[in-house]
Protein backbone atom coordinates (compact mmCIF):
# COMPACT_ATOMS: atom_id res chain seq x y z
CA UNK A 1 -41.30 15.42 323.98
CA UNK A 2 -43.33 12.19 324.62
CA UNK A 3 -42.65 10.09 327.12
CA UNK A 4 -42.64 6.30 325.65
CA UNK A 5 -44.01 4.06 327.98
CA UNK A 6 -44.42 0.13 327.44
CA UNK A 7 -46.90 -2.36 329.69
CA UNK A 8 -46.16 -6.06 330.18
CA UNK A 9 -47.69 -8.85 330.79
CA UNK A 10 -47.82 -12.79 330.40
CA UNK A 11 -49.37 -12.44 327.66
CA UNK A 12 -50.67 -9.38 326.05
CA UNK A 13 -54.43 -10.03 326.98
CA UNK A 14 -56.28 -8.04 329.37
CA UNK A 15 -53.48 -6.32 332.16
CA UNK A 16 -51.24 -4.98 330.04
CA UNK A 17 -54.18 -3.93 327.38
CA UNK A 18 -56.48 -2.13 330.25
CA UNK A 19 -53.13 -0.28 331.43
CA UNK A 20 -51.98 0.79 327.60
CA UNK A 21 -55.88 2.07 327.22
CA UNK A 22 -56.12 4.18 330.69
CA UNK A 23 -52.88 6.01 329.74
CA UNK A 24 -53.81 6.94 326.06
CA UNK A 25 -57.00 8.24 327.43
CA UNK A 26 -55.77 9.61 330.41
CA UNK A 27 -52.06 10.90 329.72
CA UNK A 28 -53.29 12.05 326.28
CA UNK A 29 -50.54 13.20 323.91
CA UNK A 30 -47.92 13.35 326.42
CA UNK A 31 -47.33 9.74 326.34
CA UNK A 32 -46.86 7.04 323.39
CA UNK A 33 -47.87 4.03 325.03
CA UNK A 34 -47.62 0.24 323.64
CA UNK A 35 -48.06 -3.25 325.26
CA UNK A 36 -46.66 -6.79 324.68
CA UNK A 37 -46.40 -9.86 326.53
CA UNK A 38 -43.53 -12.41 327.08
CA UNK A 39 -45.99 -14.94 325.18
CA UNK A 40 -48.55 -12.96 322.76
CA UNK A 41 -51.81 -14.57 323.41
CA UNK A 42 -55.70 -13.78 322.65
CA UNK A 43 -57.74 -11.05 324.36
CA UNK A 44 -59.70 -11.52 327.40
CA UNK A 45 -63.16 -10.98 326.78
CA UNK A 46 -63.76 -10.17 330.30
CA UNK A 47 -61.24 -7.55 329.77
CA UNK A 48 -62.84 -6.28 326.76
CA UNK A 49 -66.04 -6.17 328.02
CA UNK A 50 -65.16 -4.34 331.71
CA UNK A 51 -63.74 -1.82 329.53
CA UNK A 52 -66.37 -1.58 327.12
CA UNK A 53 -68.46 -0.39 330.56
CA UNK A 54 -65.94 2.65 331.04
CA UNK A 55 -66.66 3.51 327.42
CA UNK A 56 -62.83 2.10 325.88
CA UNK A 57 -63.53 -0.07 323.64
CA UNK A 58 -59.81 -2.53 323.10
CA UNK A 59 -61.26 -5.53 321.13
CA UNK A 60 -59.82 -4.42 318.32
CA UNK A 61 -56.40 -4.39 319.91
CA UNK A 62 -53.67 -6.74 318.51
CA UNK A 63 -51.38 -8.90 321.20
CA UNK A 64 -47.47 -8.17 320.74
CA UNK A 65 -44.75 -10.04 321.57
CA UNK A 66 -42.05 -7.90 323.60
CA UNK A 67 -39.19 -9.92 322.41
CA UNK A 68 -40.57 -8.62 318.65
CA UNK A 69 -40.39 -5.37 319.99
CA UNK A 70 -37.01 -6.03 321.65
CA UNK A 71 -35.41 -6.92 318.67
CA UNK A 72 -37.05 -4.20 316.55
CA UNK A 73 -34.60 -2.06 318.81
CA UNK A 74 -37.76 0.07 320.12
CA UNK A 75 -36.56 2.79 323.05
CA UNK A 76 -38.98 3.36 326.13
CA UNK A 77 -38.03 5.47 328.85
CA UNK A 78 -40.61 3.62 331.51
CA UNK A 79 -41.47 -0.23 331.01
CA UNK A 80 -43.95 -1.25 333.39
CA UNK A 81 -44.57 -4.75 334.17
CA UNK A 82 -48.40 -5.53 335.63
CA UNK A 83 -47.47 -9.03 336.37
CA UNK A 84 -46.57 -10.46 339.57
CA UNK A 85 -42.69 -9.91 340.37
CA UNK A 86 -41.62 -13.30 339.23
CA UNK A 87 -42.62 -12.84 335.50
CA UNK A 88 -41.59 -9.38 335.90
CA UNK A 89 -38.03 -10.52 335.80
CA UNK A 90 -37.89 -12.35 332.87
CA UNK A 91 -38.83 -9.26 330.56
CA UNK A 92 -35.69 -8.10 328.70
CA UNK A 93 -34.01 -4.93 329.76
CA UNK A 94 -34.53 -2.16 327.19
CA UNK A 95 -31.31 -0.04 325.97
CA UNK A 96 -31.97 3.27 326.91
CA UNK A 97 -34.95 2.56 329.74
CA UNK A 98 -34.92 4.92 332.39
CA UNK A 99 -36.80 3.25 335.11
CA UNK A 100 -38.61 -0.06 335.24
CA UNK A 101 -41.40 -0.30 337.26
CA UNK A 102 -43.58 -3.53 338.63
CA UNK A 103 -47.30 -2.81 339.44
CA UNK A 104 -48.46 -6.36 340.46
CA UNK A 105 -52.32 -7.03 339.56
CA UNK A 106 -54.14 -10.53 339.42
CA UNK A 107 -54.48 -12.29 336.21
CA UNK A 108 -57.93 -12.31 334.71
CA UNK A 109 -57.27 -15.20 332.71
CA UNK A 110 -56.67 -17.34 336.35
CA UNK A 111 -60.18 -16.36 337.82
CA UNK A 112 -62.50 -19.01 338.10
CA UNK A 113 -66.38 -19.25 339.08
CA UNK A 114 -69.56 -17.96 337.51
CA UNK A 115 -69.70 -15.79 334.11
CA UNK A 116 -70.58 -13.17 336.55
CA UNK A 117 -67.80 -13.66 339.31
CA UNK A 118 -65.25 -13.99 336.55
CA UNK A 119 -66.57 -10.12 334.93
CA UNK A 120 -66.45 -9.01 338.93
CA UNK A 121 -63.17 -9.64 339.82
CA UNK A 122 -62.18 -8.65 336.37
CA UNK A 123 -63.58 -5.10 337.42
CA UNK A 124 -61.56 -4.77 340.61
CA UNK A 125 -58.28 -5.12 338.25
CA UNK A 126 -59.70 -2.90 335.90
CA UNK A 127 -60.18 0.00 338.51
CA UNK A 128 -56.85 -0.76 340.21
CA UNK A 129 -54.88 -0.50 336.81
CA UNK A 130 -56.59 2.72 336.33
CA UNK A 131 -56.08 4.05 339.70
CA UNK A 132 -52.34 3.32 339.38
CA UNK A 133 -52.29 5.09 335.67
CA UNK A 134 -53.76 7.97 337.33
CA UNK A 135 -51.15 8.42 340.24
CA UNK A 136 -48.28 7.69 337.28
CA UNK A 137 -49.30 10.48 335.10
CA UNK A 138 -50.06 12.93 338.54
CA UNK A 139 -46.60 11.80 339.67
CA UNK A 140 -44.94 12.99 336.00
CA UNK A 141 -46.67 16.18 336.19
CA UNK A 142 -45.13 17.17 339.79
């Protein structure tokens, strides 16, 4: 059986996106994976475009709202919030979740400087989100 797995965010843009990408690609059809935000907002073209590098390409993707989902009555067993702690906590509680989990990563859409700063720092979160989707799905298989 599939393992149902949501990612949070603020808003639904780049974190919460990247993570929702790696584990479809990486988890495969062992997990059905979804993301939302507390606020659904536009996607990060930073985050599009770092992705774009590792061949994903998410600019199709829609932003959801979690509450939508919330209300729909949608079941995961793992929610994982990739927000910092204090957002965390204001994401509803799922009937039926199993564990909740907080991975904290910066916020692309806070970075400031150059064009090419803003795509640098964007990388770093990309490779940490996909670090920590690979040491999820290793940690399931054990």
């Amino acid at each position: 059986m599939k393992k149902k797995v949501l990612f949070l965010c603020i808003h639904n843009s780049a974190r919460s996106q990247m993570a929702e990408a790696y584990l479809k690609k990486i988890g495969g059809d062992k997990f059905e994976v979804e993301s939302a935000g507390l606020e659904a907002g536009n996607l990060n073209p930073f985050a599009v475009a770092v992705m774009k590098e590792e061949g994903i390409d998410i600019s199709s993707n829609q932003t959801n709202d979690v509450f939508d989902f919330f209300k729909q009555g949608r079941l995961y067993r793992y929610v994982i919030t990739v927000c910092d702690k204090e957002s965390s906590d204001r994401c509803p509680i799922f009937p039926g979740m199993s564990e909740k989990i907080n991975w904290s990563f910066s916020d692309p859409s806070s970075f400031t400087g150059t064009e090419e700063e803003k795509l640098q720092k964007t990388r770093k979160v990309r490779d940490q989100i996909k670090e920590a989707v690979q040491d999820f799905v290793k940690q399931l298989k054990r």
